[in-house]
Protein backbone atom coordinates (compact mmCIF):
# COMPACT_ATOMS: atom_id res chain seq x y z
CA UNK A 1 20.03 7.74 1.18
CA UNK A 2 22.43 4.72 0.11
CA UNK A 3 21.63 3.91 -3.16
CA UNK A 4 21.77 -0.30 -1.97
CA UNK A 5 19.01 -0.05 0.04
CA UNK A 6 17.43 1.73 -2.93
CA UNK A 7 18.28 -1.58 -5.11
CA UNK A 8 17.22 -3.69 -2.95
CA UNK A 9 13.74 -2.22 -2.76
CA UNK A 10 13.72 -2.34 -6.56
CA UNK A 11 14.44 -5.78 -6.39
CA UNK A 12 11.52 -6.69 -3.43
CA UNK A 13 9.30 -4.83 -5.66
CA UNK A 14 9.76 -5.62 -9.26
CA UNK A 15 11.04 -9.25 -9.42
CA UNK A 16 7.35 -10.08 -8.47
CA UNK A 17 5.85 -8.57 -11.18
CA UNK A 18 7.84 -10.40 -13.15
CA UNK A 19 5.97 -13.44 -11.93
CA UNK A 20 2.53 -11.88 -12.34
CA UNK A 21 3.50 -11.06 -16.32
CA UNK A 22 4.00 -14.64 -17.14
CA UNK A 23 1.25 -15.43 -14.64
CA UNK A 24 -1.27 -13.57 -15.03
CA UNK A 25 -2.61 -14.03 -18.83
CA UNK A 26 -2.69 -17.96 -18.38
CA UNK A 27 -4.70 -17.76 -15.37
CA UNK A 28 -7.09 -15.46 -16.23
CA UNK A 29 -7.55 -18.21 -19.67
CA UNK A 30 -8.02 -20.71 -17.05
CA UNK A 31 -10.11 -19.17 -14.06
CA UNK A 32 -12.33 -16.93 -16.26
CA UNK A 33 -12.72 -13.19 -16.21
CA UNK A 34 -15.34 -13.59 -13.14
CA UNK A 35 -12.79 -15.57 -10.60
CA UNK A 36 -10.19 -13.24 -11.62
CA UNK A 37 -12.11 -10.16 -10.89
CA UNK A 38 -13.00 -11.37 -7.66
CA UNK A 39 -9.27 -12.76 -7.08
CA UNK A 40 -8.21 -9.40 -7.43
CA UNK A 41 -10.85 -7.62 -5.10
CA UNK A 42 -9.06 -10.26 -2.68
CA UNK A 43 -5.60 -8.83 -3.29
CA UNK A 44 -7.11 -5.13 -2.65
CA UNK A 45 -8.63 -6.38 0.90
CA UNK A 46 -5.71 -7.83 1.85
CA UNK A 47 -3.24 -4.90 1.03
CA UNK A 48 -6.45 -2.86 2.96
CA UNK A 49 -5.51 -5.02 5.98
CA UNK A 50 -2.49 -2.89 6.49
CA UNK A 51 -5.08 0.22 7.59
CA UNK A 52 -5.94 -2.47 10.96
CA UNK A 53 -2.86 -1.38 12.21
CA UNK A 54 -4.04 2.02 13.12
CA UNK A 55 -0.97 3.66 11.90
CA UNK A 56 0.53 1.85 14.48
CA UNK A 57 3.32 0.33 12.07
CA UNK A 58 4.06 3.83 10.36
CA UNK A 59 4.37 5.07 14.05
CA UNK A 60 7.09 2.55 15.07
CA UNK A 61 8.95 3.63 12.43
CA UNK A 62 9.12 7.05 12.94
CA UNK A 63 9.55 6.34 16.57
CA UNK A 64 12.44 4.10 16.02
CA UNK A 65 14.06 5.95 13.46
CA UNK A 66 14.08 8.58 16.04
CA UNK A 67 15.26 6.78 18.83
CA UNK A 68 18.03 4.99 17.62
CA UNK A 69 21.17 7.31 17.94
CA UNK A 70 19.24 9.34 20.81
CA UNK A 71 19.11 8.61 25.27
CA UNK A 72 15.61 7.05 24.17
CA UNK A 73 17.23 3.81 22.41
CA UNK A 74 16.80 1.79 25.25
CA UNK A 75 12.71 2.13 25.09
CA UNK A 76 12.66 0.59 21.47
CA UNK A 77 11.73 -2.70 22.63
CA UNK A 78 8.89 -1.32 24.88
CA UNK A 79 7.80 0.29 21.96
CA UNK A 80 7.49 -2.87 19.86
CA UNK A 81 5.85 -4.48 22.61
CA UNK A 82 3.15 -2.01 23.01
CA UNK A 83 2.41 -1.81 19.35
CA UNK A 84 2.51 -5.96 18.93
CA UNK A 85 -0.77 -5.32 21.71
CA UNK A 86 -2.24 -2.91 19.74
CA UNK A 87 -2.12 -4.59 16.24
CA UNK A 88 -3.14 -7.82 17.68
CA UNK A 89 -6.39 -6.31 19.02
CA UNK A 90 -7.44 -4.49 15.80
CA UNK A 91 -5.99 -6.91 13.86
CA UNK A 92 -8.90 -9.44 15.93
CA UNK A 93 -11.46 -7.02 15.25
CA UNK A 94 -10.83 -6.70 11.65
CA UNK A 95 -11.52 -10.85 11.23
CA UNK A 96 -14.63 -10.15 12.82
CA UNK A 97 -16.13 -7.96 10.84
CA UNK A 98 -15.42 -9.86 7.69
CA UNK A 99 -16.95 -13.08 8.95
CA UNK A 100 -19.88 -10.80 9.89
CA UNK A 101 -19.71 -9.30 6.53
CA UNK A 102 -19.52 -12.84 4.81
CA UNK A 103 -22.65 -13.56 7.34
CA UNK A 104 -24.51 -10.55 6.28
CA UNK A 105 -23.98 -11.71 2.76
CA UNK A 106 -22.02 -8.57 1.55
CA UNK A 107 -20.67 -10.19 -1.38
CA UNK A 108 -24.38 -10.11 -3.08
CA UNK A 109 -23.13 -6.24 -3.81
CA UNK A 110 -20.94 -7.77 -6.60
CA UNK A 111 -22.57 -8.33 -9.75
CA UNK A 112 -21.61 -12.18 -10.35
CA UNK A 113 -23.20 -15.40 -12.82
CA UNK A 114 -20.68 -18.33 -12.70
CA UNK A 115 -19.55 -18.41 -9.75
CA UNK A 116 -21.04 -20.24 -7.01
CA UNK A 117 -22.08 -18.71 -3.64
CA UNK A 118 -20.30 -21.13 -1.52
CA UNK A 119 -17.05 -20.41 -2.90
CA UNK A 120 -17.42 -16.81 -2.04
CA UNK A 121 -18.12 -17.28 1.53
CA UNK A 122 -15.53 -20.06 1.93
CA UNK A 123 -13.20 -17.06 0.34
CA UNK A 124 -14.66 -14.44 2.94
CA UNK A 125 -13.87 -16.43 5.92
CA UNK A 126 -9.82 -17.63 4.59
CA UNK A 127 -9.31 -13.66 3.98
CA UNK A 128 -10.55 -12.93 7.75
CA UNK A 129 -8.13 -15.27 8.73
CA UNK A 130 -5.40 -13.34 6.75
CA UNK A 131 -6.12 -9.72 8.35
CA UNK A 132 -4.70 -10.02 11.96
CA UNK A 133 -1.39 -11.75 10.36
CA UNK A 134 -1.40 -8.68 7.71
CA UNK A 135 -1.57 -6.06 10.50
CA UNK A 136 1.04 -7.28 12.86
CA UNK A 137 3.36 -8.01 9.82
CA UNK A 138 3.23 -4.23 9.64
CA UNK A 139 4.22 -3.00 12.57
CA UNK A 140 7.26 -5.86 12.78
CA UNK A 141 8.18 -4.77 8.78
CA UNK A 142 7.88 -0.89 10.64
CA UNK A 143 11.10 -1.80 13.12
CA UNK A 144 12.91 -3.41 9.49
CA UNK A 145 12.43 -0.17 8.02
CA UNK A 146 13.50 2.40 10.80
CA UNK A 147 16.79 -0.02 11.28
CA UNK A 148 17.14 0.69 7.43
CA UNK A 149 17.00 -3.66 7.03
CA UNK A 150 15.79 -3.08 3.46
CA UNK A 151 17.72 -6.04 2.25
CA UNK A 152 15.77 -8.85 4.11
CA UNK A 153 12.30 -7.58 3.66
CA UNK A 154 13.19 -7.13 -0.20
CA UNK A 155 13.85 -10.51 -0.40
CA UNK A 156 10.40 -11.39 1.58
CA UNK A 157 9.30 -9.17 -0.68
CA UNK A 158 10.28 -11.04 -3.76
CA UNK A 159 8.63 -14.46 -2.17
CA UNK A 160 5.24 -12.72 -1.05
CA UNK A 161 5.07 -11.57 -4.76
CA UNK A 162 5.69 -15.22 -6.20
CA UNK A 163 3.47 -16.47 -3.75
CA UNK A 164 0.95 -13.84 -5.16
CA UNK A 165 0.59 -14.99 -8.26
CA UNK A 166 2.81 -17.59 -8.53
CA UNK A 167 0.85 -20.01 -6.20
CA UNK A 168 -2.81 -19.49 -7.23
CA UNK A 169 -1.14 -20.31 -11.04
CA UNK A 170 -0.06 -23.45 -10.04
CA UNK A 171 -3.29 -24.22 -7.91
CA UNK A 172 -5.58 -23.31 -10.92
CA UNK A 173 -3.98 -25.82 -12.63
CA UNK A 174 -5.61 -28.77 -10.70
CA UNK A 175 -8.77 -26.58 -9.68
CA UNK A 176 -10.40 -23.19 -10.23
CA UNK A 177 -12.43 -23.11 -6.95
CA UNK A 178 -11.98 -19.58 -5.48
CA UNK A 179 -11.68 -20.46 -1.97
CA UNK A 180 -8.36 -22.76 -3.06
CA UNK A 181 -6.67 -19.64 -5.17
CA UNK A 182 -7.53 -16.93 -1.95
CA UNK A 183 -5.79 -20.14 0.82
CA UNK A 184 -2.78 -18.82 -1.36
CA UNK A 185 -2.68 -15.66 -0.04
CA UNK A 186 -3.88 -16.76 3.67
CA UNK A 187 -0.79 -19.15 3.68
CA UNK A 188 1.64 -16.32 2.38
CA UNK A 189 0.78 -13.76 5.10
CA UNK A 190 1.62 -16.60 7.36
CA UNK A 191 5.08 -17.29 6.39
CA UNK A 192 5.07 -13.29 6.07
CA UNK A 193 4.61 -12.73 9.89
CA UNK A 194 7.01 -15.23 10.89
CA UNK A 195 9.60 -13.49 9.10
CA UNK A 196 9.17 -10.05 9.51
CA UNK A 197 8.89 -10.96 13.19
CA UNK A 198 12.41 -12.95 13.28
CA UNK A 199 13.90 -9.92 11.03
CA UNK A 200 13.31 -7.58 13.40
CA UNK A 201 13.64 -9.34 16.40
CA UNK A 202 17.33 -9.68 14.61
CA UNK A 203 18.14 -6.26 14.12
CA UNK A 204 17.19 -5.35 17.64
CA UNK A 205 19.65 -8.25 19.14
CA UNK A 206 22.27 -6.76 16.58
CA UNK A 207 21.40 -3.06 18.30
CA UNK A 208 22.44 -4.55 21.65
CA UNK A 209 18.54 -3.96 22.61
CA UNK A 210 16.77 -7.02 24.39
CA UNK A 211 14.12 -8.21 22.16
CA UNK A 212 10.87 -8.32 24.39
CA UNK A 213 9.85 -4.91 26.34
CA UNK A 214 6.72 -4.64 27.68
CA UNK A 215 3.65 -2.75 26.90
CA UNK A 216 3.49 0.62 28.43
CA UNK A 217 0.42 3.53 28.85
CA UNK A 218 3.09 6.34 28.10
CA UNK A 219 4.76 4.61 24.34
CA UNK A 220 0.98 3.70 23.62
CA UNK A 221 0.15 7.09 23.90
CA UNK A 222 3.04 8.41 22.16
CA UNK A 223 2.49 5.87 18.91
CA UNK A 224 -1.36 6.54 19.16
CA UNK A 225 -0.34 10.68 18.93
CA UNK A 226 1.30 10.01 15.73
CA UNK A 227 -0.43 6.68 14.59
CA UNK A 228 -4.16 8.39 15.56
CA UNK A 229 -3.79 10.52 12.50
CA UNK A 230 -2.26 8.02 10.37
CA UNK A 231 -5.16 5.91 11.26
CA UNK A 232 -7.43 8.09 9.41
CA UNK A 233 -5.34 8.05 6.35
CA UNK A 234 -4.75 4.66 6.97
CA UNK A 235 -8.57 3.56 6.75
CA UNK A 236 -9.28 5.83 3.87
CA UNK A 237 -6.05 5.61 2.07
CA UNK A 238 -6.73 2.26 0.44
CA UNK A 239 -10.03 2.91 0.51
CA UNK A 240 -9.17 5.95 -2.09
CA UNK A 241 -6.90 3.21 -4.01
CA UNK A 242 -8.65 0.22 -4.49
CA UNK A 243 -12.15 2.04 -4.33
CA UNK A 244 -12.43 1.91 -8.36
CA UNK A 245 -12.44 -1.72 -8.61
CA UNK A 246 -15.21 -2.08 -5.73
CA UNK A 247 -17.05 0.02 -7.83
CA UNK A 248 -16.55 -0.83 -11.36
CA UNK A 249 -17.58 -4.42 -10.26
CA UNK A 250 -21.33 -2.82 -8.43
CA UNK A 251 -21.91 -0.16 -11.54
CA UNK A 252 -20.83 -2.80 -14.32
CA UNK A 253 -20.25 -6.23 -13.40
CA UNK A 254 -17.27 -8.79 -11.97
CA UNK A 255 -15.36 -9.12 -15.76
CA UNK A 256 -15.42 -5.41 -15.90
CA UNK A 257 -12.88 -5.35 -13.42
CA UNK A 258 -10.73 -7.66 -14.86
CA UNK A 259 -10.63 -5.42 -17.95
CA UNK A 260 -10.12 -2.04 -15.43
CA UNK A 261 -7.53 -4.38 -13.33
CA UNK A 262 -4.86 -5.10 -16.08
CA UNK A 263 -4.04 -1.94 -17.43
CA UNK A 264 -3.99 -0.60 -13.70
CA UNK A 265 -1.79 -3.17 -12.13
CA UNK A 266 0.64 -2.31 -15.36
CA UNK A 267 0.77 1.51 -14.89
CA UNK A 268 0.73 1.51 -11.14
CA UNK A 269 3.58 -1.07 -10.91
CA UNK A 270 5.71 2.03 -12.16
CA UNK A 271 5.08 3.37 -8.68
CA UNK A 272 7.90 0.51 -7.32
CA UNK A 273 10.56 3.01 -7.74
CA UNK A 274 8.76 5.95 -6.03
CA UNK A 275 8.16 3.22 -3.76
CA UNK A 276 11.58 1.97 -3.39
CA UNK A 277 12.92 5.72 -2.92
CA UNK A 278 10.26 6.93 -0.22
CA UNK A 279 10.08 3.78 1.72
CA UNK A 280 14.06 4.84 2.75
CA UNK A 281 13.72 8.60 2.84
CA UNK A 282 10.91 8.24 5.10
CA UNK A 283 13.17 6.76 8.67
CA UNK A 284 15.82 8.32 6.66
CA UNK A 285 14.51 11.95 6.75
CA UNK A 286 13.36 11.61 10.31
CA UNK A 287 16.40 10.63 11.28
CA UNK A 288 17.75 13.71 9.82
CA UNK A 289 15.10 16.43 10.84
CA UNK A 290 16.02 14.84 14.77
CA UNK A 291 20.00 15.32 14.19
CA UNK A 292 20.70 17.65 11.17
CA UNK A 293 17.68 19.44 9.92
CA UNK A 294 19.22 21.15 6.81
CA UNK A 295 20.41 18.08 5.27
CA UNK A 296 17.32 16.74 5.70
CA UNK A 297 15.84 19.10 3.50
CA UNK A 298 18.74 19.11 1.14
CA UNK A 299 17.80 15.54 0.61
CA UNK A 300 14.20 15.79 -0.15
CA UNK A 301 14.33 18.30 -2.78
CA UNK A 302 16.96 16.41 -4.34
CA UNK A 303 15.08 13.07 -4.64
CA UNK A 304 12.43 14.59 -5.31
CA UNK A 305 13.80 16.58 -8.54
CA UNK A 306 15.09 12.80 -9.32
CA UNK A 307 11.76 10.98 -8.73
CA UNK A 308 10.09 13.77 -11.04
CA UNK A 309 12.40 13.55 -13.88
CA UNK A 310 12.22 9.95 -13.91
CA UNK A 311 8.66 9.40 -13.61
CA UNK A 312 7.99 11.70 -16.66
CA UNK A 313 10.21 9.85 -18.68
CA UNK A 314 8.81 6.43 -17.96
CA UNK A 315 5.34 7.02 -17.46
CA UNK A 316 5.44 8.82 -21.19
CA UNK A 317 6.80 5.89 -22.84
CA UNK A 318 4.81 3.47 -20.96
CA UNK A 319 1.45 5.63 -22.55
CA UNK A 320 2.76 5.59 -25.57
CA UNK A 321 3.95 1.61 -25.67
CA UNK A 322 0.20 1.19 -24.25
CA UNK A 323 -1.67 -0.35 -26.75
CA UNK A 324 1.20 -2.45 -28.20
CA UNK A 325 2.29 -3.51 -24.43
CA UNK A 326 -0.96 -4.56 -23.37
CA UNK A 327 -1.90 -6.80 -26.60
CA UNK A 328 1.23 -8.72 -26.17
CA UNK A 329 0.51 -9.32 -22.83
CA UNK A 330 -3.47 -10.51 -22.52
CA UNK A 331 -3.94 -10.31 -26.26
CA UNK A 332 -8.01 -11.03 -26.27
CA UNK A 333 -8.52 -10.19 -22.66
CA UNK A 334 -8.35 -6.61 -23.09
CA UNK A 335 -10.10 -3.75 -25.31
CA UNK A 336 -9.80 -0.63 -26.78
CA UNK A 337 -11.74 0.64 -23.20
CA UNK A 338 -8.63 -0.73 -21.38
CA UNK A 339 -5.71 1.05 -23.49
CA UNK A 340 -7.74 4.40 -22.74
CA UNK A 341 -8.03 3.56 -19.37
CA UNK A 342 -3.67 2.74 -18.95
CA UNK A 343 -3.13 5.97 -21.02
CA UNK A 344 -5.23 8.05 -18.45
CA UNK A 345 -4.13 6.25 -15.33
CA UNK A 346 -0.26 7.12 -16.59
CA UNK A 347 -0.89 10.65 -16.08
CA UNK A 348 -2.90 10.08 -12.28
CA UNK A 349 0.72 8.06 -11.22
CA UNK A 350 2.75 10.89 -12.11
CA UNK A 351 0.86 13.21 -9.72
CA UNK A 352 0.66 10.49 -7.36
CA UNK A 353 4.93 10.54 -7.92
CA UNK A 354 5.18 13.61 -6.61
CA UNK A 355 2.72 13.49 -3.92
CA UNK A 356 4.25 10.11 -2.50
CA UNK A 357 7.18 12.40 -1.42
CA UNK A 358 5.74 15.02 0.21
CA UNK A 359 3.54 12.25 1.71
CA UNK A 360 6.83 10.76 3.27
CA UNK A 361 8.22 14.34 4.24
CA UNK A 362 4.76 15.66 6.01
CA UNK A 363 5.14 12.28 7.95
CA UNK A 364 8.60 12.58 9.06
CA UNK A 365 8.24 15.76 10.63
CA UNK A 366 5.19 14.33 12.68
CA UNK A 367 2.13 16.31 10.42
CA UNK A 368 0.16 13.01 10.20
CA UNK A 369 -2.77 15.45 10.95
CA UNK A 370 -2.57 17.29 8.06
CA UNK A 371 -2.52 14.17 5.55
CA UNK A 372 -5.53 12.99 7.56
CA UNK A 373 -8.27 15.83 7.10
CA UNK A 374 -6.60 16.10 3.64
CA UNK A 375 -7.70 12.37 3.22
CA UNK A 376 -11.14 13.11 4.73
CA UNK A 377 -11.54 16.21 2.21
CA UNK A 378 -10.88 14.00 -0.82
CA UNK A 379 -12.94 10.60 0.34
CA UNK A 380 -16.76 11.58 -0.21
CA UNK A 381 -15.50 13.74 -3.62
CA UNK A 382 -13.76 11.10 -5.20
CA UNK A 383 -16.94 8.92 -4.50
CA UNK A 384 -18.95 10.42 -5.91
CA UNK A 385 -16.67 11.46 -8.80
CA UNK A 386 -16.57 7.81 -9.53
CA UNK A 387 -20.18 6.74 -9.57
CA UNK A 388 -21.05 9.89 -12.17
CA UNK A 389 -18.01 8.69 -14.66
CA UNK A 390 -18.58 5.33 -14.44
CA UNK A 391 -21.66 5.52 -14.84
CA UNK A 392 -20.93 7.96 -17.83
CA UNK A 393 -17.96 6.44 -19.64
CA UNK A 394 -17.53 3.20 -17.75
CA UNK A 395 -14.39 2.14 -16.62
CA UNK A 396 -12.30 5.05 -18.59
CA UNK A 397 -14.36 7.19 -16.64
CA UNK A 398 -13.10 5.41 -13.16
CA UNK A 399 -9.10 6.07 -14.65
CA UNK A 400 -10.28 9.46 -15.24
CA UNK A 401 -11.78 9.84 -11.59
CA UNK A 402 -8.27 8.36 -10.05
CA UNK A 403 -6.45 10.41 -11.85
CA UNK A 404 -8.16 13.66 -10.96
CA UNK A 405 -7.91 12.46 -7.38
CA UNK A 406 -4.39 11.82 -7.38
CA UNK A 407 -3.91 15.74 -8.78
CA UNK A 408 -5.89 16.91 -6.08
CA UNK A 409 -3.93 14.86 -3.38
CA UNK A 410 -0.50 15.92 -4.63
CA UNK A 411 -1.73 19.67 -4.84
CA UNK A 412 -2.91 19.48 -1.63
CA UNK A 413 -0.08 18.04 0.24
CA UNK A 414 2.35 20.60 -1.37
CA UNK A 415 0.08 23.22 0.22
CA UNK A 416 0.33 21.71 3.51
CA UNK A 417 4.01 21.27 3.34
CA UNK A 418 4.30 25.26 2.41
CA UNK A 419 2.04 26.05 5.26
CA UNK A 420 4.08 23.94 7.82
CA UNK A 421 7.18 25.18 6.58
CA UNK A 422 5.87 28.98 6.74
CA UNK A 423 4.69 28.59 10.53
CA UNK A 424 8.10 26.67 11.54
CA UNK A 425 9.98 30.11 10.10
CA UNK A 426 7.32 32.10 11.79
CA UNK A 427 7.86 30.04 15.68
CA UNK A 428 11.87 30.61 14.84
CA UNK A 429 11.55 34.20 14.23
CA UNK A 430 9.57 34.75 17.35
CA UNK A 431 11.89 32.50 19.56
CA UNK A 432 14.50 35.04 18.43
């Protein structure tokens, strides 16, 4: 894996939290605890809006990355066409059951005093809006990916992330009305689309491929084969993630999250270079597994002895740095609960290190199945592991829940790689 596409990753992914560092503190000051709590249950349905897709955007990529040097490079743009058709239908449905949902009234299940109903439902509807733009943007950043076009979408990257934070900053400085901070992100995911979609239109022209195919039974088949599976993971996945917040804000109230939130965001923003690293290895891997299947293994263990190494190191410091790191940052806005609550969630990223690999290499070699009923397994446990520790020790209790989870997941996806490894040796032995 070149180690520029690596940078440039590290680049799409950290200059933003740069922005939300000298963001963040002032507008929590000016919004309140409440708006910010809810701001940031906004920024975990939005970045759910990538499940809409159906896997459909992970399944271009692997498709892609497959195609490209093989006979089969001339059905890429068919591809994209059929899963543009897909994404914009569940993309559709997803608005529709958030206005339904903001309807319904399904905000009422977070605990709230200052801040009007109105703005809520104004909020509701601007997000629906966002979710069909978030789940095509996936499937057109999938095509970036698989052509290895890391460089572009890191710089996207970098303006999604000022938008992020950057923008509702700015707006709360003339108002503090919800609905005005969530247009932010609605107008973001806008500019998003139009970009990843002239990106990869870009790299297909550059291919020699005509841009627009057409939308086939056969490639919608072949992406739902792989995609059906990552659709499961896909709809529980950030479910699993951005479940504690849901919850801390039902068992406690709205300004509890903002004081789970913080310390999360800063631990979990360590994840940007196991992020950067398995973004590549994952087109880069099935590229490899296609066209020379022992280097492709040669180059998993190897970044994955690197991404171990690393993450120890840094996720050590950062629990140790903890409690001087966050009072620096949000000085009054945080509490003993929340240095607890970073210490515990560094150990729950360092498993969730590891498994991100093995994540990327069960993926590549198609075993989207086995990351699904592993997904399903973990779902109603860690549920119900967070309502009896939050309940018990509040929101240390919901680090400690995500953190057990994330063991479980990694332990559980090194098991399936074994197994899958073990019954490819067995098939080759009886071929023989």
């Amino acid at each position: 894996m070149h180690f520029g596409n690596i940078l440039w990753n590290l680049v799409g992914l950290g200059l933003p939290l740069l922005i939300a560092a000298l963001t963040i503190p002032e507008l929590i000051t000016v919004i309140g605890s409440e708006r910010f709590g809810l701001l940031a249950l906004a920024w975990g349905l939005i970045g759910y809006a990538g499940a809409l897709d159906l896997g459909i955007g992970r399944a271009t990529t692997q498709r892609v990355s497959a195609m490209r040097e093989s006979a089969e490079n001339q059905q890429i743009p068919h591809v994209l066409a059929t899963a543009i058709r897909i994404t914009y239908i569940t993309g559709g449905i997803g608005m529709l059951v958030i206005l339904i949902a903001a309807a319904c009234r399904a905000y009422s299940y977070i605990q709230t005093n200052n801040v009007a109903v109105l703005e809520i439902q104004i909020s509701m509807v601007l997000l629906a809006l966002a979710l069909p733009m978030q789940a095509i943007s996936a499937t057109y950043r999938g095509v970036n990916e698989a052509y290895l076009n890391f460089k572009d979408i890191s710089i996207l990257r970098v303006f999604l992330g000022a938008t992020n934070f950057g923008l509702p900053y700015l707006i709360a400085s003339y108002t503090t009305k919800l609905y005005w901070l969530v247009a932010t992100l609605v107008f973001s995911r806008c500019l998003a689309l139009v970009f990843y979609r002239y990106f990869a239109h870009r790299c297909m022209n550059d291919a020699g491929h005509i841009v627009y195919g057409k939308y086939t039974k056969d490639i919608a088949r072949q992406l739902f084969q792989f995609g059906g599976w990552v659709t499961v993971s896909s709809i529980i996945s950030p479910i699993l993630v951005q479940a504690d917040r849901f919850f801390v804000g039902g068992l406690i109230s709205a300004s509890a999250i903002t004081l789970y939130v913080i310390p999360y965001e800063v631990v979990t923003q360590a994840l940007i270079i196991v992020g950067a690293i398995t973004t590549i290895a994952f087109p880069v891997i099935t590229n490899l597994i296609h066209n020379a299947p022992q280097q492709a293994t040669i180059t998993f263990r190897l970044w994955l002895y690197r991404i171990t190494g690393l993450m120890l190191i840094i996720l050590s410091i950062l629990a140790a740095v903890m409690p001087i790191l966050l009072k620096l940052w949000v000085g009054q806005h945080i509490s003993e609960e929340s240095i607890w609550t970073g210490q515990i969630l560094c150990i729950g990223v360092f498993f969730n290190s590891i498994g991100a690999m093995y994540y990327a290499l069960l993926h590549a070699q198609g075993q989207t199945q086995s990351t699904a009923i592993l997904h399903l397994i973990e779902f109603p446990l860690y549920i119900l592991l967070l309502i009896i520790l939050i309940n018990t020790f509040g929101i240390v209790g919901c680090a400690i829940a995500w953190s057990i989870r994330t063991l479980f997941d990694t332990i559980g996806l090194i098991l399936m790689s074994k197994l899958f490894e073990r019954k490819k040796r067995a098939r080759q032995y009886a071929t023989v």
